[in-house]
PDB file of N, CA and C in Angstrom:
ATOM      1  N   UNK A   1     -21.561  62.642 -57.924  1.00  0.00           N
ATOM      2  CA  UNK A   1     -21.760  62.257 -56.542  1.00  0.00           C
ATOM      3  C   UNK A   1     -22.829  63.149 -55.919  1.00  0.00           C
ATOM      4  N   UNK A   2     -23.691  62.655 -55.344  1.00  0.00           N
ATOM      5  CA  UNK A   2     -24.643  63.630 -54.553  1.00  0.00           C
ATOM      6  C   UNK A   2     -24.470  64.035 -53.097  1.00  0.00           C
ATOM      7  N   UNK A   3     -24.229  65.163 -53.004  1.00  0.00           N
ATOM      8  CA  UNK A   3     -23.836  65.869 -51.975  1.00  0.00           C
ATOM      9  C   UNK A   3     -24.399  65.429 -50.780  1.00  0.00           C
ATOM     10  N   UNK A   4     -23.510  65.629 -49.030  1.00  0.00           N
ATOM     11  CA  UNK A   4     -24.073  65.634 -48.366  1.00  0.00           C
ATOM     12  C   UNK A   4     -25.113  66.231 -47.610  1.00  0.00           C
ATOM     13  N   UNK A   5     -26.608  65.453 -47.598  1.00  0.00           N
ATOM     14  CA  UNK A   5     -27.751  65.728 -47.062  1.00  0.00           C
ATOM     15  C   UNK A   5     -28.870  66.067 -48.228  1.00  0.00           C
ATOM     16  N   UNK A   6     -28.179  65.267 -49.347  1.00  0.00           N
ATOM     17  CA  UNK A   6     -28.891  65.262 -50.155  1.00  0.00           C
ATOM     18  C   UNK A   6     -30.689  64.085 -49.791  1.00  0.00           C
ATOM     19  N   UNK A   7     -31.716  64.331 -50.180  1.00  0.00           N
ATOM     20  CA  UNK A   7     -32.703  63.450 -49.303  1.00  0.00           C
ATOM     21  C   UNK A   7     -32.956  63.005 -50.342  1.00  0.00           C
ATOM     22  N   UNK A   8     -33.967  61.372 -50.055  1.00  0.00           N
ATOM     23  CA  UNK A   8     -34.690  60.768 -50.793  1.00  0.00           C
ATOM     24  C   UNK A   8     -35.477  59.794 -49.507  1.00  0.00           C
ATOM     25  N   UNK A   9     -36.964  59.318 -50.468  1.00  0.00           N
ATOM     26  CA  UNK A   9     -37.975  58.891 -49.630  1.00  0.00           C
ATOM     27  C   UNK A   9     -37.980  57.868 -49.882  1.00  0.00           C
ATOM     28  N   UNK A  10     -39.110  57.077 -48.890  1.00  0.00           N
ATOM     29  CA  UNK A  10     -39.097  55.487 -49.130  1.00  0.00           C
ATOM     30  C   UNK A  10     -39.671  55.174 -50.435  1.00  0.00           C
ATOM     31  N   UNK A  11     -39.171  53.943 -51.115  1.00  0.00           N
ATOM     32  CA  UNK A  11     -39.119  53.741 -52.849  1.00  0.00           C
ATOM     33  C   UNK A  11     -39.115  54.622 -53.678  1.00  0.00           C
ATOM     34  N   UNK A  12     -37.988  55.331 -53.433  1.00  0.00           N
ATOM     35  CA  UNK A  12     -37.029  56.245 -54.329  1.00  0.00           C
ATOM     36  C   UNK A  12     -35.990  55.064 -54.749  1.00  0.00           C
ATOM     37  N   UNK A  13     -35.421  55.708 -55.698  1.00  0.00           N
ATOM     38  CA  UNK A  13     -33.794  54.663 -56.051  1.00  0.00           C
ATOM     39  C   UNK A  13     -32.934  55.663 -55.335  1.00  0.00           C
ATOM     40  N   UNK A  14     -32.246  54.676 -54.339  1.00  0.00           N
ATOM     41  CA  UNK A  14     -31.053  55.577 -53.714  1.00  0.00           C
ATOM     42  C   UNK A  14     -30.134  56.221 -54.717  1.00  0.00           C
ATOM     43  N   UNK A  15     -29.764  57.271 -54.618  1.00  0.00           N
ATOM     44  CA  UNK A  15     -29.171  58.166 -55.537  1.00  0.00           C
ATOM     45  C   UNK A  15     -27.431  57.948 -55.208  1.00  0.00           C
ATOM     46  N   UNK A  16     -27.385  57.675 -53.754  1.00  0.00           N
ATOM     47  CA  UNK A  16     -25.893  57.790 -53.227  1.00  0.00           C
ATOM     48  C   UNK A  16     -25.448  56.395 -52.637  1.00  0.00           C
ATOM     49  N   UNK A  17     -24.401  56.051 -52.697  1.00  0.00           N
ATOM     50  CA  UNK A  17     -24.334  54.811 -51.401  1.00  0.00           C
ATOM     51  C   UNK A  17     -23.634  55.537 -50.296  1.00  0.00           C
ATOM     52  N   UNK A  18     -24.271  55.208 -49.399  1.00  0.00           N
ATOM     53  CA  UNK A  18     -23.636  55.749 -47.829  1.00  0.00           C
ATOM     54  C   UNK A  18     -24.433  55.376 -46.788  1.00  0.00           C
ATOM     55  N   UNK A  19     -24.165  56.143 -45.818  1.00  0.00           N
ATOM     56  CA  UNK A  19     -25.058  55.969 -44.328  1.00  0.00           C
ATOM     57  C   UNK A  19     -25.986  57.480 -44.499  1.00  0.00           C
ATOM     58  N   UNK A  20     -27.253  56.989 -44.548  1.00  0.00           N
ATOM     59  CA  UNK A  20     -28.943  57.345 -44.604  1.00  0.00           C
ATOM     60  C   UNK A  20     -29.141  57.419 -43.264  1.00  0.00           C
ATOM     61  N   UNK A  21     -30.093  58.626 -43.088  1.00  0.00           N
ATOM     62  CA  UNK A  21     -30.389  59.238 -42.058  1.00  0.00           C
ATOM     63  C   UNK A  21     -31.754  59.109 -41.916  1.00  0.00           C
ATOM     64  N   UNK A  22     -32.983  58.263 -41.160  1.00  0.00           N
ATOM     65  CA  UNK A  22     -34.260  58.510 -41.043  1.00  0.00           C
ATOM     66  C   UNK A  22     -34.087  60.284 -40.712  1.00  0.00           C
ATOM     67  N   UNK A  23     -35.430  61.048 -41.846  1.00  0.00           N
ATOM     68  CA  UNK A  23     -35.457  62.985 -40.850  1.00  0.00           C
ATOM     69  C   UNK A  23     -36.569  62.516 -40.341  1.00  0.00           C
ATOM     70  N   UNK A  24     -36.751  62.906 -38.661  1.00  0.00           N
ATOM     71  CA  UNK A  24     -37.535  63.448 -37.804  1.00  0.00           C
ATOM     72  C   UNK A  24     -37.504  62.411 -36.792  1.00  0.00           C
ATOM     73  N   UNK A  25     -38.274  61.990 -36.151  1.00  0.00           N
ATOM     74  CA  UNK A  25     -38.967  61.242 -35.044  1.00  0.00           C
ATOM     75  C   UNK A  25     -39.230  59.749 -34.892  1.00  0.00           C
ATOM     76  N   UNK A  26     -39.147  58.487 -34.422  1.00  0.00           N
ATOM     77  CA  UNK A  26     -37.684  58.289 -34.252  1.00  0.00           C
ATOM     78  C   UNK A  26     -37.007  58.001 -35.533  1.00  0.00           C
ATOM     79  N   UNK A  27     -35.838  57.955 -34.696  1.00  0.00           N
ATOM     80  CA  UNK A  27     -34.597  58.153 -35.914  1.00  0.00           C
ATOM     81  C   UNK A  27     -33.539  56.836 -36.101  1.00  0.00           C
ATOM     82  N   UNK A  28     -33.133  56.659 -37.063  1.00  0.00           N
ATOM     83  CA  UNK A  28     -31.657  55.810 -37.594  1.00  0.00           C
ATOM     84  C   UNK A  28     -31.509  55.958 -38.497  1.00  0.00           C
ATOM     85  N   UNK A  29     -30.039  55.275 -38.537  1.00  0.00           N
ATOM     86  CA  UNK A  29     -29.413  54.970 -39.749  1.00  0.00           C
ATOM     87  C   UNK A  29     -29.514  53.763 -40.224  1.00  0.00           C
ATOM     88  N   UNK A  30     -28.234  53.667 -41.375  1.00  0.00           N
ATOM     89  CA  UNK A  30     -28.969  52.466 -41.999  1.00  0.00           C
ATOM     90  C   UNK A  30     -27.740  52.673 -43.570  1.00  0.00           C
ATOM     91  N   UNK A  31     -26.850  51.682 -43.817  1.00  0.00           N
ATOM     92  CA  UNK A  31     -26.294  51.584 -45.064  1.00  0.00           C
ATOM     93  C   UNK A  31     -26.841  51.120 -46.115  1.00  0.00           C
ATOM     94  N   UNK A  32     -26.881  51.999 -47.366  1.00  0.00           N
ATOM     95  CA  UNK A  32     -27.961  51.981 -48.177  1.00  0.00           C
ATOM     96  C   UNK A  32     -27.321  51.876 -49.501  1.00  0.00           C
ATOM     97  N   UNK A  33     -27.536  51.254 -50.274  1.00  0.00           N
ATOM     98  CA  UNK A  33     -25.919  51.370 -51.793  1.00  0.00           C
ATOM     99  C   UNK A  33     -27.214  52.341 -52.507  1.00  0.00           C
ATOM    100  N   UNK A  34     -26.091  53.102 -53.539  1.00  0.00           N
ATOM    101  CA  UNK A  34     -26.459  53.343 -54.817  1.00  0.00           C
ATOM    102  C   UNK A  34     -27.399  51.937 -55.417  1.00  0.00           C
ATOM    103  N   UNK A  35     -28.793  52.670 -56.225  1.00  0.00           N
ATOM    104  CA  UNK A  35     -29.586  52.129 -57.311  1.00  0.00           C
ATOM    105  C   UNK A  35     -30.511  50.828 -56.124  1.00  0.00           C
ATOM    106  N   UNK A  36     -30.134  50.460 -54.900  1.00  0.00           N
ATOM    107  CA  UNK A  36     -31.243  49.850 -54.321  1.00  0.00           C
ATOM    108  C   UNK A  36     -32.405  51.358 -54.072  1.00  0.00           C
ATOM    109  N   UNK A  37     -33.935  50.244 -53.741  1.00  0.00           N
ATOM    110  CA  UNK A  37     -34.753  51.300 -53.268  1.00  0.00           C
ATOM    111  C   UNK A  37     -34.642  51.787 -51.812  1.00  0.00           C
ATOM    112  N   UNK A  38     -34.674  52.817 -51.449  1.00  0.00           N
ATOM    113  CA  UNK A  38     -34.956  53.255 -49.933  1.00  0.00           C
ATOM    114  C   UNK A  38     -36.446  52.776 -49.188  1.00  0.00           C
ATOM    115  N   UNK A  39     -35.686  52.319 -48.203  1.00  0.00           N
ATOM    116  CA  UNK A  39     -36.909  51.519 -47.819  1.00  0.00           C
ATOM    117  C   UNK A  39     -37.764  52.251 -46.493  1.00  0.00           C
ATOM    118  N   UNK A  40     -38.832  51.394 -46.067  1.00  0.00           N
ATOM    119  CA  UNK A  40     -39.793  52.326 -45.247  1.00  0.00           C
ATOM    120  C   UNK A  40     -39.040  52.252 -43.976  1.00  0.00           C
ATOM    121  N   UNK A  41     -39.389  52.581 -42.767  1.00  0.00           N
ATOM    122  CA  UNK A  41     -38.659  52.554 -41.393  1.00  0.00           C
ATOM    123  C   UNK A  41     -40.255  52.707 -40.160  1.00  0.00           C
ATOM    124  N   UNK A  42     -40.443  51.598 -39.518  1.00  0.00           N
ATOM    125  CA  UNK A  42     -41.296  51.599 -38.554  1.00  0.00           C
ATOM    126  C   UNK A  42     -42.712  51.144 -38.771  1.00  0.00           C
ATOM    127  N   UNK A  43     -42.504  50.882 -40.585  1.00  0.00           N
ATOM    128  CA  UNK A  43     -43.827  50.399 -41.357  1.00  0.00           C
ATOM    129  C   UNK A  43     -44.287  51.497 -42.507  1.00  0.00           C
ATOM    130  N   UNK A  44     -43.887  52.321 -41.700  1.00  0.00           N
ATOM    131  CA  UNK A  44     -43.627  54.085 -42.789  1.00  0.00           C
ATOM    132  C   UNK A  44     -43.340  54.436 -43.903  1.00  0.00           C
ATOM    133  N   UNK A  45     -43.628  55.158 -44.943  1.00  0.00           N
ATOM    134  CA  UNK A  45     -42.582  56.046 -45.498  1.00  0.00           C
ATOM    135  C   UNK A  45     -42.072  56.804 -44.870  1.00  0.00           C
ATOM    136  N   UNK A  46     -40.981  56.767 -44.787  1.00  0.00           N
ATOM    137  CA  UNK A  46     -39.911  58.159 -44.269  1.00  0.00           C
ATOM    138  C   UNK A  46     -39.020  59.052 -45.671  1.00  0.00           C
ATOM    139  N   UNK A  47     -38.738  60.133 -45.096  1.00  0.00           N
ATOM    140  CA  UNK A  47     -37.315  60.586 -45.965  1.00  0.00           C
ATOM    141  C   UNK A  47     -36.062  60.360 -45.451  1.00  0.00           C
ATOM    142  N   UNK A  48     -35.532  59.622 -46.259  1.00  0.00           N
ATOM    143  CA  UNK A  48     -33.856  59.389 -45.672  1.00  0.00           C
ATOM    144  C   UNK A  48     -33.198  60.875 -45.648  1.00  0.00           C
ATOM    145  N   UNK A  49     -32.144  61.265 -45.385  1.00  0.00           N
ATOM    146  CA  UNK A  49     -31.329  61.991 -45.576  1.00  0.00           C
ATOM    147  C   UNK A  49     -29.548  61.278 -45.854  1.00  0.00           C
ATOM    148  N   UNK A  50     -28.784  61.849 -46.580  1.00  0.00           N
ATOM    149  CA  UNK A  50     -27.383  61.071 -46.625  1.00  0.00           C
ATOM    150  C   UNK A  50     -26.759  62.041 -45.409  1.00  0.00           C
ATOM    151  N   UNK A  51     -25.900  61.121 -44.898  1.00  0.00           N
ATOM    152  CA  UNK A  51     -25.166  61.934 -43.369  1.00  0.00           C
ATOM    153  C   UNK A  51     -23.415  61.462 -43.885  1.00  0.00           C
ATOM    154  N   UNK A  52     -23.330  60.459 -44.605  1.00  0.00           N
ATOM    155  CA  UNK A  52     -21.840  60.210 -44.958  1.00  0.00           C
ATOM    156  C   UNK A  52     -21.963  59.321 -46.081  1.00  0.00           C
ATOM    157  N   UNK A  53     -20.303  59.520 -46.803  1.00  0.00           N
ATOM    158  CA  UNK A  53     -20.211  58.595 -47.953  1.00  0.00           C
ATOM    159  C   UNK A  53     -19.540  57.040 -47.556  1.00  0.00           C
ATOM    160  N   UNK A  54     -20.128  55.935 -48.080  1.00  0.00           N
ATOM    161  CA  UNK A  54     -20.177  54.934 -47.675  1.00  0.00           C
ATOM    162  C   UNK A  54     -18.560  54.276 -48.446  1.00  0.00           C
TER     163      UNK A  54
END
């Protein structure tokens, strides 16, 4: 299981399923499973962060 606040960026393979954290400016969440890709936010790459297990 990967710990909480473990990060990954947009088109990474999500490592965790849970609720993903956009880090920095603006911000959301967003339920994300294990083995989909993390996706961009605002048109962006961002880094997710994990904030809870789903």
């Amino acid at each position: 299981m990967a710990p909480i606040g473990t990060t990954a960026t947009t088109g990474q393979i999500c490592p965790e399923s849970g609720v993903w954290r956009v880090v920095g400016s603006p911000t959301t969440t967003a339920p994300i499973a294990k083995g989909n890709r993390m996706p961009p936010y605002g048109g962006k790459s961002v880094t997710w962060r994990l904030e809870a297990y789903a």
